[in-house]
PDB file of N, CA and C in Angstrom:
ATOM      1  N   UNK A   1      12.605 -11.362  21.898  1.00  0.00           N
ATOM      2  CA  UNK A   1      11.233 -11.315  22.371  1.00  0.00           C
ATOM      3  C   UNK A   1      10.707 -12.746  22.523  1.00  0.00           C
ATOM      4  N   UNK A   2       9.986 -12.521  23.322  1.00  0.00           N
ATOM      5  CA  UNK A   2       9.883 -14.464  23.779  1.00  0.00           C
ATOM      6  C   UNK A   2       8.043 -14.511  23.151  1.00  0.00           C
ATOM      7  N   UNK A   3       8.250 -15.617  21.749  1.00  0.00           N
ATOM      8  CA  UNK A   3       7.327 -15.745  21.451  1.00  0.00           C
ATOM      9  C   UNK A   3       5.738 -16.262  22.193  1.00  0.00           C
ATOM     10  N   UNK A   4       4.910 -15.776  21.375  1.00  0.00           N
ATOM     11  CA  UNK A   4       3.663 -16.008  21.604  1.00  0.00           C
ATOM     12  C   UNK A   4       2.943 -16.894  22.128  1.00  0.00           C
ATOM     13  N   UNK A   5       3.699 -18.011  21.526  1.00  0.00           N
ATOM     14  CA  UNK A   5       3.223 -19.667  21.856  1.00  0.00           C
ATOM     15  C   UNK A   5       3.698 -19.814  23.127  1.00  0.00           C
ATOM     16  N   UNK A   6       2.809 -20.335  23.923  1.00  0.00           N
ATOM     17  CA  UNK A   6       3.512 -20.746  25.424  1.00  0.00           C
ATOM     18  C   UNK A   6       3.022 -22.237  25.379  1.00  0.00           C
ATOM     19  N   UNK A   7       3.992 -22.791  25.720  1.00  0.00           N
ATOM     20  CA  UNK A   7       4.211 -25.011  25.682  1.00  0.00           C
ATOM     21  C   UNK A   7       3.166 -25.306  27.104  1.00  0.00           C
ATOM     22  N   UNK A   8       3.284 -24.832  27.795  1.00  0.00           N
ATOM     23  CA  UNK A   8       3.120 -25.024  28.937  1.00  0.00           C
ATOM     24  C   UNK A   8       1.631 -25.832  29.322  1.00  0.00           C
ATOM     25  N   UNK A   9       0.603 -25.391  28.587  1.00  0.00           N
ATOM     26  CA  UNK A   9      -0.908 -26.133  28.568  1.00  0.00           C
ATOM     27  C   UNK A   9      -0.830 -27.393  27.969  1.00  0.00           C
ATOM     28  N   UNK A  10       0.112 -28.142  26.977  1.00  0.00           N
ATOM     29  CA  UNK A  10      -0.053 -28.687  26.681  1.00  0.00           C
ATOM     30  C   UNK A  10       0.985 -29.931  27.080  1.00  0.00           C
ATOM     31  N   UNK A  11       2.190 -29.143  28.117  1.00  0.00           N
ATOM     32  CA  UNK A  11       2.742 -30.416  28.555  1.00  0.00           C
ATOM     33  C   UNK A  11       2.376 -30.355  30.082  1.00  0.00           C
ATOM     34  N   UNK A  12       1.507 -29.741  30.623  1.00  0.00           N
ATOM     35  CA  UNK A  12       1.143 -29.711  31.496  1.00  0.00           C
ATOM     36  C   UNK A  12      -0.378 -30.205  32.331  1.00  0.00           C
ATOM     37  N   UNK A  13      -1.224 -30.606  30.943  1.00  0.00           N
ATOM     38  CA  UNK A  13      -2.434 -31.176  30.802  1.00  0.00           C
ATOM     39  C   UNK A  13      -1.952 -32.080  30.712  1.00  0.00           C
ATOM     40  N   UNK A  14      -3.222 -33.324  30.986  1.00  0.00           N
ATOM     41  CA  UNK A  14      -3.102 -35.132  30.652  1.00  0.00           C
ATOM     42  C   UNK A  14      -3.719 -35.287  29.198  1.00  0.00           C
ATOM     43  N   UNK A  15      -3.358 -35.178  28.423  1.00  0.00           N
ATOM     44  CA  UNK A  15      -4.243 -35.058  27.172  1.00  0.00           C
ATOM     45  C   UNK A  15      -3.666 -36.738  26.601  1.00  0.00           C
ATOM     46  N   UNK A  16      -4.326 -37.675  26.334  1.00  0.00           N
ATOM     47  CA  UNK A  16      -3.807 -38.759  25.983  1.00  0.00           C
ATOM     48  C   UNK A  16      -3.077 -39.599  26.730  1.00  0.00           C
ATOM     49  N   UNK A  17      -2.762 -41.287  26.437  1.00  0.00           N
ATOM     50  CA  UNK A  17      -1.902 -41.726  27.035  1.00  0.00           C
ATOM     51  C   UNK A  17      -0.648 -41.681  26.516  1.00  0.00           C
ATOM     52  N   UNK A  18       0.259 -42.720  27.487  1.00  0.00           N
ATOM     53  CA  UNK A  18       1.587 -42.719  27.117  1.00  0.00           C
ATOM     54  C   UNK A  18       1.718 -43.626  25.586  1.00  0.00           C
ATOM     55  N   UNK A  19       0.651 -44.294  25.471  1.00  0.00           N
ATOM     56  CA  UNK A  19       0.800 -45.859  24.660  1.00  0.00           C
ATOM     57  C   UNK A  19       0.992 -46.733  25.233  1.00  0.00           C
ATOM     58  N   UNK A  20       1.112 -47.877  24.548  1.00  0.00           N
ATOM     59  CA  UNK A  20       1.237 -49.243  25.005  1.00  0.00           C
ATOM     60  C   UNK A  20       0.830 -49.632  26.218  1.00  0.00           C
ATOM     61  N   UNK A  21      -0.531 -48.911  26.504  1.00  0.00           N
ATOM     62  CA  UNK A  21      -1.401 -48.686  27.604  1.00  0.00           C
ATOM     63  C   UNK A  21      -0.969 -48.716  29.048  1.00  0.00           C
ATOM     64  N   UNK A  22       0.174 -47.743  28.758  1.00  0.00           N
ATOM     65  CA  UNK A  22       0.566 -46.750  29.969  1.00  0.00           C
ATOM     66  C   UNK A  22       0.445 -45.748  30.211  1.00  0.00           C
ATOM     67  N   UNK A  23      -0.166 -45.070  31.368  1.00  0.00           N
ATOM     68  CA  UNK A  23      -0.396 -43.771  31.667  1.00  0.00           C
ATOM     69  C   UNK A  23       0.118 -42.944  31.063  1.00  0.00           C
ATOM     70  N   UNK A  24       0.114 -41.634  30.676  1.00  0.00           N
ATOM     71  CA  UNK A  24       0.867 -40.850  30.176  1.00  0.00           C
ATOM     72  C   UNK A  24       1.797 -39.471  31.460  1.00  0.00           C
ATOM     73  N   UNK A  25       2.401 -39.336  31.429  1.00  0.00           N
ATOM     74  CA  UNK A  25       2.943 -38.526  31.896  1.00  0.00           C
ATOM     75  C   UNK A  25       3.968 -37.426  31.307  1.00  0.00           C
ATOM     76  N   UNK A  26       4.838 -36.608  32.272  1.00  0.00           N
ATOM     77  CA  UNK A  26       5.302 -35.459  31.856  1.00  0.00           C
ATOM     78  C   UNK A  26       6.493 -35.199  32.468  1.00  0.00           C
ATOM     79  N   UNK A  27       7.265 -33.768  32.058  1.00  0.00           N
ATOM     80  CA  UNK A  27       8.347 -33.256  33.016  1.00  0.00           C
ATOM     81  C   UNK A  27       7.675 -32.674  34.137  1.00  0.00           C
ATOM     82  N   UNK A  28       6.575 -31.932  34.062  1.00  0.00           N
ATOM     83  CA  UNK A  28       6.008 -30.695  34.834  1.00  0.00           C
ATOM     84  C   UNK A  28       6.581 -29.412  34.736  1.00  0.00           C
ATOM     85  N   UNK A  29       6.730 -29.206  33.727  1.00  0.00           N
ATOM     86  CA  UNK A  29       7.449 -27.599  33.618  1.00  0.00           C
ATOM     87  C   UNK A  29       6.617 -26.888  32.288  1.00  0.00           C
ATOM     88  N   UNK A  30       6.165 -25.176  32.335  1.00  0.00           N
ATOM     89  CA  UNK A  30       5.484 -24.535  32.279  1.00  0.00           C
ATOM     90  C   UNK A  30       6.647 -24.023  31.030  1.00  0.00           C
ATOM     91  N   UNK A  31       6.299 -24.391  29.602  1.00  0.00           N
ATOM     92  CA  UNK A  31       7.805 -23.645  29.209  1.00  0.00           C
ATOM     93  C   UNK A  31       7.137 -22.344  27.771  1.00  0.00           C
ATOM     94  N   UNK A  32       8.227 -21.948  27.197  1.00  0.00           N
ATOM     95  CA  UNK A  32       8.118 -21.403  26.641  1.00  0.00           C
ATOM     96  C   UNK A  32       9.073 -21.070  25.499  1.00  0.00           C
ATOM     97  N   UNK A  33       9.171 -21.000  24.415  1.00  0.00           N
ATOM     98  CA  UNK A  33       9.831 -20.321  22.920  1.00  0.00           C
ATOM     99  C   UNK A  33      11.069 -19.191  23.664  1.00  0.00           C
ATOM    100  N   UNK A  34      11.836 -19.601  23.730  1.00  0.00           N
ATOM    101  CA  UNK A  34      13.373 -18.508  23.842  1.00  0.00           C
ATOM    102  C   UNK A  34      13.348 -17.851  22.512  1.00  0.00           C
ATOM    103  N   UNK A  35      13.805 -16.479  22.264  1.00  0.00           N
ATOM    104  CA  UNK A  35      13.940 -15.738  21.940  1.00  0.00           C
ATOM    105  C   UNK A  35      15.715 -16.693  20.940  1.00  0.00           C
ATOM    106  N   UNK A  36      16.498 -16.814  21.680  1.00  0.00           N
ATOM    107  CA  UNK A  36      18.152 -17.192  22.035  1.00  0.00           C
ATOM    108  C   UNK A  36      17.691 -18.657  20.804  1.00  0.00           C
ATOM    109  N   UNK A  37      16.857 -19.145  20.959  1.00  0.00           N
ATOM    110  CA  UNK A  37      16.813 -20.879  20.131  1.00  0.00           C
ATOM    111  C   UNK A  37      16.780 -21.430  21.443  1.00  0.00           C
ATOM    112  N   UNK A  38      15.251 -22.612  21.797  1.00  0.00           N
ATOM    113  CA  UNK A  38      15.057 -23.437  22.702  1.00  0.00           C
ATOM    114  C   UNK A  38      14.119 -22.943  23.429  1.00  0.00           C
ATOM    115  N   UNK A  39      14.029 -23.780  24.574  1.00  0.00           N
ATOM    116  CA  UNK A  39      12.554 -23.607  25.215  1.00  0.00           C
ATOM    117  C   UNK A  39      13.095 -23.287  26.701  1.00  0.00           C
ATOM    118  N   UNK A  40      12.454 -21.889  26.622  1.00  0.00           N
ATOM    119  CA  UNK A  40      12.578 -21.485  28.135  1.00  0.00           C
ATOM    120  C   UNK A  40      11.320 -21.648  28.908  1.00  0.00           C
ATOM    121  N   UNK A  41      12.270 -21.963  30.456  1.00  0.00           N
ATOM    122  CA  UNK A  41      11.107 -22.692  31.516  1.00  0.00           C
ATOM    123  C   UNK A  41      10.898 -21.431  32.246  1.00  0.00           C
ATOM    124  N   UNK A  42       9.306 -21.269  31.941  1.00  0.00           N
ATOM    125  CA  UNK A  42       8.892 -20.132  32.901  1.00  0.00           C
ATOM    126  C   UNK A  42       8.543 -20.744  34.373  1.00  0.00           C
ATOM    127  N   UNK A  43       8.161 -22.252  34.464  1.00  0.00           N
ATOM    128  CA  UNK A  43       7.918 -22.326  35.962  1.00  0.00           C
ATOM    129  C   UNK A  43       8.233 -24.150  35.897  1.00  0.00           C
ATOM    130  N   UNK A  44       8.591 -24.672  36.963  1.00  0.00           N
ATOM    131  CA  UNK A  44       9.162 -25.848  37.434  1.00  0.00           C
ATOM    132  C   UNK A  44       8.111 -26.063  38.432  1.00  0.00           C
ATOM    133  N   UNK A  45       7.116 -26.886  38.678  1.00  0.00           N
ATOM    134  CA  UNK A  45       6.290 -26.661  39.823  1.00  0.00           C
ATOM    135  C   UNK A  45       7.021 -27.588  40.537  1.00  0.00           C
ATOM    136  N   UNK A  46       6.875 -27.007  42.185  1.00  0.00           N
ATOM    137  CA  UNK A  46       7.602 -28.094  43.284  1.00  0.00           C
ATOM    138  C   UNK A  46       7.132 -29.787  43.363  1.00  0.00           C
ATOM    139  N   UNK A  47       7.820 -30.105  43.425  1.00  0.00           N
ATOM    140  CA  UNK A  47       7.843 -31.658  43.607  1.00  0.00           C
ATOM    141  C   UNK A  47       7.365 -32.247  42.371  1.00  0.00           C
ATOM    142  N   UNK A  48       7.729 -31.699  41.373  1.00  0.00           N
ATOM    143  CA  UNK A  48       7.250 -31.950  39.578  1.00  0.00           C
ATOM    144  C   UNK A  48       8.163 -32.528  39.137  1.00  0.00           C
ATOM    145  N   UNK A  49       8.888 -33.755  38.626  1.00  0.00           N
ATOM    146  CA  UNK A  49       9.683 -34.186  38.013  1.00  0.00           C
ATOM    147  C   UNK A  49      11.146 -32.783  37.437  1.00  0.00           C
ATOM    148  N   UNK A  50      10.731 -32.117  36.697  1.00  0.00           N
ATOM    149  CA  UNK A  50      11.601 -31.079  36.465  1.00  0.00           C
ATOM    150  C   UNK A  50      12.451 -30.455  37.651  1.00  0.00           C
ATOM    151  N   UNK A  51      11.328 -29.958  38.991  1.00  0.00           N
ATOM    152  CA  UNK A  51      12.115 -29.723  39.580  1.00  0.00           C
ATOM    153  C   UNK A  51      13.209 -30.376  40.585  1.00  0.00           C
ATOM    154  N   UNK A  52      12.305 -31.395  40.589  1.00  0.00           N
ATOM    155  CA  UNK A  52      13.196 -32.637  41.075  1.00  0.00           C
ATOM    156  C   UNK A  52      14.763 -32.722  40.603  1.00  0.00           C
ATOM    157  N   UNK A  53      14.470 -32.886  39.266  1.00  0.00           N
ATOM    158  CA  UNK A  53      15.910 -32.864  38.964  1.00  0.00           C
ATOM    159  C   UNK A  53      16.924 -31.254  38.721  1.00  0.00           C
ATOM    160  N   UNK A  54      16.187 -30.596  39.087  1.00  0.00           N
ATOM    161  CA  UNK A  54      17.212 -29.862  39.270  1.00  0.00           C
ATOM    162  C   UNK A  54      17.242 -28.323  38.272  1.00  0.00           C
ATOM    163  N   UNK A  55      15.598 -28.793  37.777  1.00  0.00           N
ATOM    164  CA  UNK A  55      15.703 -27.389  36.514  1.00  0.00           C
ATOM    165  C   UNK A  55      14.754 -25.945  37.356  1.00  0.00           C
ATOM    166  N   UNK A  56      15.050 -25.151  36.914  1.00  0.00           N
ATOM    167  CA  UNK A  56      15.052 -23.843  37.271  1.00  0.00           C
ATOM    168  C   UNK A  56      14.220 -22.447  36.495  1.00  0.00           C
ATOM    169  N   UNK A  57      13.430 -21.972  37.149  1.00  0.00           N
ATOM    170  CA  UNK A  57      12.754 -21.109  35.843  1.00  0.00           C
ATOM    171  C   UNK A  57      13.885 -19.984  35.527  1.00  0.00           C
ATOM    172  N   UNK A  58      13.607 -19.699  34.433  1.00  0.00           N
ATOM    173  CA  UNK A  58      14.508 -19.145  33.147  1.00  0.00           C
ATOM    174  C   UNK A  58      15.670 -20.219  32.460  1.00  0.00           C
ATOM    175  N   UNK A  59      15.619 -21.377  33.181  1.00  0.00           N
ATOM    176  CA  UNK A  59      16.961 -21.992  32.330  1.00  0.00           C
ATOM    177  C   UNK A  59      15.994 -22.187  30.822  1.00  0.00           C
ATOM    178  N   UNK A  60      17.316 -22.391  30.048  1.00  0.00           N
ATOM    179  CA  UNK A  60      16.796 -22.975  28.812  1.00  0.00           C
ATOM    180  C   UNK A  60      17.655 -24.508  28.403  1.00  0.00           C
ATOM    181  N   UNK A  61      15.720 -24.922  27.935  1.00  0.00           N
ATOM    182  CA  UNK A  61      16.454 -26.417  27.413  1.00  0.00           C
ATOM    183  C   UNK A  61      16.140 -26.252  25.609  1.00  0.00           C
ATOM    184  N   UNK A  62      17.887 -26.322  25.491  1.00  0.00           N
ATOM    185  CA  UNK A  62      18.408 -26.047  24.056  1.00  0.00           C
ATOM    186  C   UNK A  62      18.385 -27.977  23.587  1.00  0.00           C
ATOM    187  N   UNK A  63      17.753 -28.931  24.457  1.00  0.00           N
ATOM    188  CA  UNK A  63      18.098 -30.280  23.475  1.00  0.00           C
ATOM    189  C   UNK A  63      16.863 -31.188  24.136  1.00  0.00           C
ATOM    190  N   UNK A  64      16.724 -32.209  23.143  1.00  0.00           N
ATOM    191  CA  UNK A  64      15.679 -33.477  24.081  1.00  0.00           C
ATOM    192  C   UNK A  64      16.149 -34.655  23.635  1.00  0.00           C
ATOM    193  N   UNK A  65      17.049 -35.382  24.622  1.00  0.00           N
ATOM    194  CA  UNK A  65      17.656 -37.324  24.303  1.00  0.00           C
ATOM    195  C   UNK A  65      18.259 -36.555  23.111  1.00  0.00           C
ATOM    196  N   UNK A  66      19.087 -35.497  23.063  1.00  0.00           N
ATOM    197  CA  UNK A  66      20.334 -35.469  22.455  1.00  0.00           C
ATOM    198  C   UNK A  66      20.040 -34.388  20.554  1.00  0.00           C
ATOM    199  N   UNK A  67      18.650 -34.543  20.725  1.00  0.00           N
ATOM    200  CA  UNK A  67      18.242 -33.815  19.071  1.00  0.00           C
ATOM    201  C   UNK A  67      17.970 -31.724  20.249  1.00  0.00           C
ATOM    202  N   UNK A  68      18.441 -31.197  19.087  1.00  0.00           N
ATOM    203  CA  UNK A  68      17.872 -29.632  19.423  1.00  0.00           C
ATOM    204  C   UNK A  68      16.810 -29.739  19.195  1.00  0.00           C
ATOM    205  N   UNK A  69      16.664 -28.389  20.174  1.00  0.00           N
ATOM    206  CA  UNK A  69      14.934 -28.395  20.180  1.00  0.00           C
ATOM    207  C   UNK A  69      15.114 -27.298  18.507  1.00  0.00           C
ATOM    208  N   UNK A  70      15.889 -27.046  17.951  1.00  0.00           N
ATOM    209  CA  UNK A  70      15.443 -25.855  16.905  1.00  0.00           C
ATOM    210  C   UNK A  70      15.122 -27.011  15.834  1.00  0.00           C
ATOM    211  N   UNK A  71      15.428 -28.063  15.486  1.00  0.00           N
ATOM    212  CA  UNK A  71      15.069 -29.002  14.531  1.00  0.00           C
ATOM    213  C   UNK A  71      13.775 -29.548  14.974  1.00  0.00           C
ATOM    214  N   UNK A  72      12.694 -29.145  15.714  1.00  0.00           N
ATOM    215  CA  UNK A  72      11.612 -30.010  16.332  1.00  0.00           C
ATOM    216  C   UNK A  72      10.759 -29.081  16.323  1.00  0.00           C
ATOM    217  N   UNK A  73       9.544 -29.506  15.264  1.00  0.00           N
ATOM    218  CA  UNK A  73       8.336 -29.012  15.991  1.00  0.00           C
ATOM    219  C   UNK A  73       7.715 -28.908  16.729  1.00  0.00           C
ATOM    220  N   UNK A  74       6.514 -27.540  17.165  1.00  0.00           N
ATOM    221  CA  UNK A  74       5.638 -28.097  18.367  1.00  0.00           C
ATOM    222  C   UNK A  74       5.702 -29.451  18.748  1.00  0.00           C
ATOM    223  N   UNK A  75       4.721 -30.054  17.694  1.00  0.00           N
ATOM    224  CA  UNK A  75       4.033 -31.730  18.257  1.00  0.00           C
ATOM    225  C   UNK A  75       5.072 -32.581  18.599  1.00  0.00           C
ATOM    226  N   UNK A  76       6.167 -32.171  17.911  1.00  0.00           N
ATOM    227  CA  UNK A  76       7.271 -33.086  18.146  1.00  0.00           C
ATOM    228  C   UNK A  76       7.835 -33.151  19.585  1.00  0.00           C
ATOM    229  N   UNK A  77       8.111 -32.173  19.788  1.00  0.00           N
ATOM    230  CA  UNK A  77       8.713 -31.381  21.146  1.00  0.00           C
ATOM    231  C   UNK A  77       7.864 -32.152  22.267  1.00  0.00           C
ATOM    232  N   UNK A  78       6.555 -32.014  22.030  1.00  0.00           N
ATOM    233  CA  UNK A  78       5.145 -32.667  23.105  1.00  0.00           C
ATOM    234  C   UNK A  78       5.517 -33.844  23.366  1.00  0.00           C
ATOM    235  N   UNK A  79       5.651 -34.677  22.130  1.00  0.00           N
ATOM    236  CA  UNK A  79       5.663 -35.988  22.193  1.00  0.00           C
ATOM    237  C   UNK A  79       7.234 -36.816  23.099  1.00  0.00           C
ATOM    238  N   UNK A  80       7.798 -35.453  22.616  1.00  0.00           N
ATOM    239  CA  UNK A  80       9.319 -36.049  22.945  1.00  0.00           C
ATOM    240  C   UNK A  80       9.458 -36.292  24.606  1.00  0.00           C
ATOM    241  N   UNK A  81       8.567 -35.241  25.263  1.00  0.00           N
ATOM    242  CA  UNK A  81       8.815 -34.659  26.314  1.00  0.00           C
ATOM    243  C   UNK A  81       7.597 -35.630  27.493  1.00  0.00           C
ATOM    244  N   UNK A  82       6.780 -36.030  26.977  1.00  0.00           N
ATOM    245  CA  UNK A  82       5.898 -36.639  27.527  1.00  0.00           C
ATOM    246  C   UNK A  82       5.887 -38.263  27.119  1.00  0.00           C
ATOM    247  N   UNK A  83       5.494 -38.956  27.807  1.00  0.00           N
ATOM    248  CA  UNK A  83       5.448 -40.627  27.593  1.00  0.00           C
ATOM    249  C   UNK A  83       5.614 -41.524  28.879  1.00  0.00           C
ATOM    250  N   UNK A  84       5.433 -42.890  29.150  1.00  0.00           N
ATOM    251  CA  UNK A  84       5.279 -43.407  30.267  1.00  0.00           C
ATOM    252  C   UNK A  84       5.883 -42.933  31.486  1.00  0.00           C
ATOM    253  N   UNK A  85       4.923 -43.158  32.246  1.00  0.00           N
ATOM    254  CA  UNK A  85       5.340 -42.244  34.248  1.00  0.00           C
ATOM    255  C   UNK A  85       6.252 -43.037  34.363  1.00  0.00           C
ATOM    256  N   UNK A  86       7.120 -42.582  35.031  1.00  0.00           N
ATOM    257  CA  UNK A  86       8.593 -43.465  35.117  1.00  0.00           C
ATOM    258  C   UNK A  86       9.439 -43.596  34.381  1.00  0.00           C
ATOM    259  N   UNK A  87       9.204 -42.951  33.198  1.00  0.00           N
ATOM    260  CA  UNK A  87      10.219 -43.205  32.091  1.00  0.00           C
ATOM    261  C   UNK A  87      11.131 -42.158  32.323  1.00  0.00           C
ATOM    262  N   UNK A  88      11.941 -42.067  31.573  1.00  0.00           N
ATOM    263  CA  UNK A  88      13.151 -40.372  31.448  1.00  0.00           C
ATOM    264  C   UNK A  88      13.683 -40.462  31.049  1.00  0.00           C
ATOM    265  N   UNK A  89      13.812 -38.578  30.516  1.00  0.00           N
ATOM    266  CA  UNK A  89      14.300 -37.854  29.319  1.00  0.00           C
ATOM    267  C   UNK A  89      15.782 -37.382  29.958  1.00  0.00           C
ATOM    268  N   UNK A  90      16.022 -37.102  28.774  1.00  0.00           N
ATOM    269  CA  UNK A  90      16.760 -36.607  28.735  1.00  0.00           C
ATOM    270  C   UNK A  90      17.412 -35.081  28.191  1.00  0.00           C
ATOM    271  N   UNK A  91      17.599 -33.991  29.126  1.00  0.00           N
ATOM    272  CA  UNK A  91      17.416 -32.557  28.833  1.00  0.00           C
ATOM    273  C   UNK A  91      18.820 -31.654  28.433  1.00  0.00           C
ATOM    274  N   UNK A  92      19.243 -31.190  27.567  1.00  0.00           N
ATOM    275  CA  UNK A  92      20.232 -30.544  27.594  1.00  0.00           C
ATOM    276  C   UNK A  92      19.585 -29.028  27.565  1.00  0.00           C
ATOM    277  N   UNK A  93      20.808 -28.726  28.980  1.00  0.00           N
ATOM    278  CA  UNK A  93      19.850 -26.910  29.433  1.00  0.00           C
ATOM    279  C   UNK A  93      20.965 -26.532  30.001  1.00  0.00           C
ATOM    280  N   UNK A  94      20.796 -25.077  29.156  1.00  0.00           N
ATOM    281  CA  UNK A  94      21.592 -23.795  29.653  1.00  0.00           C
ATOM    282  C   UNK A  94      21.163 -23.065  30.524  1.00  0.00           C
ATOM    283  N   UNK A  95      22.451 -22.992  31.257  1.00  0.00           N
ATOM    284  CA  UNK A  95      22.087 -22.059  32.497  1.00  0.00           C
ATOM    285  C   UNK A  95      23.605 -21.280  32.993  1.00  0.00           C
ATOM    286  N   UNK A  96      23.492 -19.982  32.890  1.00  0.00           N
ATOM    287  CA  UNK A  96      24.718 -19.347  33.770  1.00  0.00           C
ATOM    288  C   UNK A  96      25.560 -19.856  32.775  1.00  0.00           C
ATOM    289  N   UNK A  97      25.486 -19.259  31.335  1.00  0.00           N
ATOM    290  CA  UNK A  97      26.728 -19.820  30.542  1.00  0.00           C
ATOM    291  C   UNK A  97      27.433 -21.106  30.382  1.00  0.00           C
ATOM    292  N   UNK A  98      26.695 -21.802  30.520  1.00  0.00           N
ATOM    293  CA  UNK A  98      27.421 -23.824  31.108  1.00  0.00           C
ATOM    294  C   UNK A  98      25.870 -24.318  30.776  1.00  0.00           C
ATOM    295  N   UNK A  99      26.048 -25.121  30.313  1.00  0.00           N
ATOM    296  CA  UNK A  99      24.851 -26.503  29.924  1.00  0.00           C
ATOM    297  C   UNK A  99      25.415 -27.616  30.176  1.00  0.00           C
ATOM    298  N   UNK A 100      24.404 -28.156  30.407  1.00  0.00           N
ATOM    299  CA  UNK A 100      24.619 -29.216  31.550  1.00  0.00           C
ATOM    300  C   UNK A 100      23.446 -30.183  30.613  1.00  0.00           C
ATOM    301  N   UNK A 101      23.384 -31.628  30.891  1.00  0.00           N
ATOM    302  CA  UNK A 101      22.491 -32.560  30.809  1.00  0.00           C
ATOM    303  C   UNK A 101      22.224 -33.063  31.951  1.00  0.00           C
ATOM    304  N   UNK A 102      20.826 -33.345  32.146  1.00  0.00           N
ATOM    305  CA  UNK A 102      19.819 -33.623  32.923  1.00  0.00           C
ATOM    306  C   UNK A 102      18.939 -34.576  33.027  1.00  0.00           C
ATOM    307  N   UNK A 103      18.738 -35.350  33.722  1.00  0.00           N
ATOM    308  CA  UNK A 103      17.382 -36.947  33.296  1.00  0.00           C
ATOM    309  C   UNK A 103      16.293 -36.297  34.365  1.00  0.00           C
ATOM    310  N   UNK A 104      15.439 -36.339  33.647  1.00  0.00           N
ATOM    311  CA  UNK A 104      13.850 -36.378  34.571  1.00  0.00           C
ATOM    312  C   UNK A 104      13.218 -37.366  34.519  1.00  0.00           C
ATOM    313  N   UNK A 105      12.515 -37.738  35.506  1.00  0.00           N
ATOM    314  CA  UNK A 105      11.698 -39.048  35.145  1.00  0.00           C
ATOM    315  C   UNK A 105      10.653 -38.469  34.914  1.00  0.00           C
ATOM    316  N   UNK A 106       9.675 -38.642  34.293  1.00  0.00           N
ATOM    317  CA  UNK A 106       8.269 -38.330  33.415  1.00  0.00           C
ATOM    318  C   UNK A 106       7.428 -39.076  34.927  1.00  0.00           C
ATOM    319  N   UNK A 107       6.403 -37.929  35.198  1.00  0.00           N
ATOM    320  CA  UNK A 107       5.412 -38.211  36.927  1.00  0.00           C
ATOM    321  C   UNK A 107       3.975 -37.908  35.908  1.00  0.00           C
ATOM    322  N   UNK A 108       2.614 -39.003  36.820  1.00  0.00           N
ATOM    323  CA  UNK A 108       1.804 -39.019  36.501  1.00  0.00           C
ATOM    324  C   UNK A 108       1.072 -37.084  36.219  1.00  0.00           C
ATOM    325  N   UNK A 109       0.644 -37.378  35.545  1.00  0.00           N
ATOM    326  CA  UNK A 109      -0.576 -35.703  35.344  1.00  0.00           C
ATOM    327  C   UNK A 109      -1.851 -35.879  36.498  1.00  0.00           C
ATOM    328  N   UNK A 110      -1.617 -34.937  37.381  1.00  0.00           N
ATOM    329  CA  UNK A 110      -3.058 -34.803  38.170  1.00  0.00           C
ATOM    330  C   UNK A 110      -3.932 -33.364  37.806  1.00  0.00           C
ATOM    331  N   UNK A 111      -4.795 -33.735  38.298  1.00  0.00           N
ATOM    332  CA  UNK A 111      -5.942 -32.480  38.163  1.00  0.00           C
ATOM    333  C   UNK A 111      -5.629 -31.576  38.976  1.00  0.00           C
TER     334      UNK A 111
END
């Protein structure tokens, strides 16, 4: 059952900067608590960093720059996932039985 908590408002809002007084930015993906362990993407919006690189709604990202997401809290997860526009993460995500790693570059938050 795919929990309650949905990620998605909060990596999907501009809430704060990046630090070191750089913009803050994001993946752009709408995610959510897997049932399986990890965070499933309910939506990739077009031309959003996520989908850019290549992620897909329902994949799941089981890692972030190499830590599981099951060792990471909420805030943690936020923080991991968001930070200077231009920067990038790094995603390990299952899909179709095969996981794959992935770099997104983190794109400004608009209204």
């Amino acid at each position: 059952m795919l929990a309650a908590l949905v990620l998605g408002c909060a990596l999907l809002a501009g809430c704060g900067g990046g630090g070191r007084g750089q913009p803050s930015g994001g993946i752009h993906a709408k995610l959510a608590y897997s049932e399986g362990g990890g965070l499933r993407v309910v939506e990739a919006p077009a031309g959003g960093g996520a989908d850019l690189a290549g992620i897909r709604a329902n994949d799941v990202i089981i890692a972030i720059n190499g830590t599981s997401v099951r060792e990471l809290d909420y805030q943690t997860i936020v923080e991991k996932l968001r930070g200077p526009v231009g920067s990038n993460v790094q995603l390990d995500v299952f899909r179709g039985g095969e996981v794959r790693t992935v770099t997104v570059m983190r794109q400004a938050y608009t209204k």
